[in-house]
C-alpha atoms as a PDB file:
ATOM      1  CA  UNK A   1      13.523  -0.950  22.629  1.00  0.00           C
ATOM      2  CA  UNK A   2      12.935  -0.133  18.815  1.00  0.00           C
ATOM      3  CA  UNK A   3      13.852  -3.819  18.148  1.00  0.00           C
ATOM      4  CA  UNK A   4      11.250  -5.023  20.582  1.00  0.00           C
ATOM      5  CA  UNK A   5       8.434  -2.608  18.843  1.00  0.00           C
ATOM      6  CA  UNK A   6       9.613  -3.952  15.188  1.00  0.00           C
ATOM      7  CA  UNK A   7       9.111  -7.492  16.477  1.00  0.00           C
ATOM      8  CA  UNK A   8       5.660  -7.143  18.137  1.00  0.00           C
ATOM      9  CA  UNK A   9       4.237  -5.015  14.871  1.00  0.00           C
ATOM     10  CA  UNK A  10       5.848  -7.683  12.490  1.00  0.00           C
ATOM     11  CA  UNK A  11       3.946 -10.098  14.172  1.00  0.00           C
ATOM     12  CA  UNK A  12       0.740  -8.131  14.178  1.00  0.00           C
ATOM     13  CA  UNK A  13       1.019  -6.926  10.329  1.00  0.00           C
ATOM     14  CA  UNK A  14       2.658 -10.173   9.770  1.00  0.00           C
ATOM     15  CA  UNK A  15      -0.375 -12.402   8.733  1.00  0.00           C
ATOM     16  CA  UNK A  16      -2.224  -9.216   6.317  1.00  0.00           C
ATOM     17  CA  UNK A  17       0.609  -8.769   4.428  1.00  0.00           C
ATOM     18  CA  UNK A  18      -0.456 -11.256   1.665  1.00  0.00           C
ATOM     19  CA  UNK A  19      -3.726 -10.063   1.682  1.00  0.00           C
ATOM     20  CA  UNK A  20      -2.979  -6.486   1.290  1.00  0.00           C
ATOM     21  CA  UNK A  21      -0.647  -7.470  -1.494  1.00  0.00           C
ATOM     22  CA  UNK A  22      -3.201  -8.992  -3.317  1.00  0.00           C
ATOM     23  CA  UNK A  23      -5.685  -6.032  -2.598  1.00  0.00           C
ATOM     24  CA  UNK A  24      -3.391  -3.378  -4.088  1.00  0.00           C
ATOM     25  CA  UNK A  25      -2.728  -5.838  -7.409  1.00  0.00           C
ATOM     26  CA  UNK A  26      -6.279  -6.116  -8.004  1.00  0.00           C
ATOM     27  CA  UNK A  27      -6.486  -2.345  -7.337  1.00  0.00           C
ATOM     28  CA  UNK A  28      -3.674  -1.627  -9.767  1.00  0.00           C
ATOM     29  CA  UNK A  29      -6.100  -3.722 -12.726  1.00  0.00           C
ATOM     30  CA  UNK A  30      -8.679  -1.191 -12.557  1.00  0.00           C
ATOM     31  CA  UNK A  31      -9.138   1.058 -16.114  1.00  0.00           C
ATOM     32  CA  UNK A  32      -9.842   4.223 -14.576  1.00  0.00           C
ATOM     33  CA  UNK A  33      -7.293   6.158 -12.591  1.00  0.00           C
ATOM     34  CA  UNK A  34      -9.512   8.439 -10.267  1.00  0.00           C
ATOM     35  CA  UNK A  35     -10.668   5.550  -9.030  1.00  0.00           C
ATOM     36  CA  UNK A  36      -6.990   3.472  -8.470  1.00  0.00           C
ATOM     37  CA  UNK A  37      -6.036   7.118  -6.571  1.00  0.00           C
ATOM     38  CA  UNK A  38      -8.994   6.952  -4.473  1.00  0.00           C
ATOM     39  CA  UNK A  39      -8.787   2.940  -3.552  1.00  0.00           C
ATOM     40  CA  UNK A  40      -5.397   3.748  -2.837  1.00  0.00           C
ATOM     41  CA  UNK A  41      -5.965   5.915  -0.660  1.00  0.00           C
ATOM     42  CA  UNK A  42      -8.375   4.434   1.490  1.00  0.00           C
ATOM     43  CA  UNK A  43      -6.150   1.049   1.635  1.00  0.00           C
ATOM     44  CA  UNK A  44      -4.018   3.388   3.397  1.00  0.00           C
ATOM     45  CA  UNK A  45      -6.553   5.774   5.533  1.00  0.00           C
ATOM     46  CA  UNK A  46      -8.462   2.907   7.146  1.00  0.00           C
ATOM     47  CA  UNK A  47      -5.593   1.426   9.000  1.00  0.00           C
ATOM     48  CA  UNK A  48      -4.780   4.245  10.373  1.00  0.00           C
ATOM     49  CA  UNK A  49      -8.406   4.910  11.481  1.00  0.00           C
ATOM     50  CA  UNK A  50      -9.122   1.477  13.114  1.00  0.00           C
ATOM     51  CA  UNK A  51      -5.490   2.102  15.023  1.00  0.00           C
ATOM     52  CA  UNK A  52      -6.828   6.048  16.363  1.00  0.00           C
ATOM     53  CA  UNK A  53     -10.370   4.249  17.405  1.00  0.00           C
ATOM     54  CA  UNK A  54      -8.294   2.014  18.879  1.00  0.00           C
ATOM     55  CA  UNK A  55      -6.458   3.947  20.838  1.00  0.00           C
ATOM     56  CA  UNK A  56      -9.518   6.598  21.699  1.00  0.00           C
ATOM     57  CA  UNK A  57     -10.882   3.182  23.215  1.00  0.00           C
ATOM     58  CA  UNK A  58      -8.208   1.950  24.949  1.00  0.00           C
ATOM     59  CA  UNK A  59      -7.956   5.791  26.867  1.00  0.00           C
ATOM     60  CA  UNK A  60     -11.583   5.441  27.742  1.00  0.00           C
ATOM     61  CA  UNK A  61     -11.615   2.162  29.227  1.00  0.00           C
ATOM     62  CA  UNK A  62      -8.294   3.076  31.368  1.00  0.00           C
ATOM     63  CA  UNK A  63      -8.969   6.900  31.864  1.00  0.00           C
ATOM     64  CA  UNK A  64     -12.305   7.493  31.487  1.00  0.00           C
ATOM     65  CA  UNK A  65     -12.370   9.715  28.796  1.00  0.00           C
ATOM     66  CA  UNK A  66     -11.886   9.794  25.191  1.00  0.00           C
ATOM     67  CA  UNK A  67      -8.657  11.672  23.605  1.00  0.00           C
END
């Protein structure tokens, strides 16, 4: 089963990987540091926040309600 969910988010994440390479090296070229930290850490954040709306859509198309 884990081997299954590896292979379906490798070929999701599969195709952004280049780009989000290339997004964190042109990040990394910035002079000041507060802002690297806080690039940084929306590269990471907003991901994760289009996967949760994501979800909170998926549970109100199938069960009506949001999570």
């Amino acid at each position: 089963m884990e081997d299954i969910l590896e292979l379906i988010l490798s070929i999701l994440f599969m195709p952004f990987e280049s780009k989000y390479d290339n997004l964190k090296n042109k990040i990394d070229k910035i002079p000041s540091k507060a802002l690297k930290i806080l690039l940084k850490l929306l590269l990471i954040l907003i991901p994760f926040a289009l996967i949760f709306g994501l979800c909170c859509l998926c549970s109100y198309i199938f069960r009506g309600y949001w999570i």
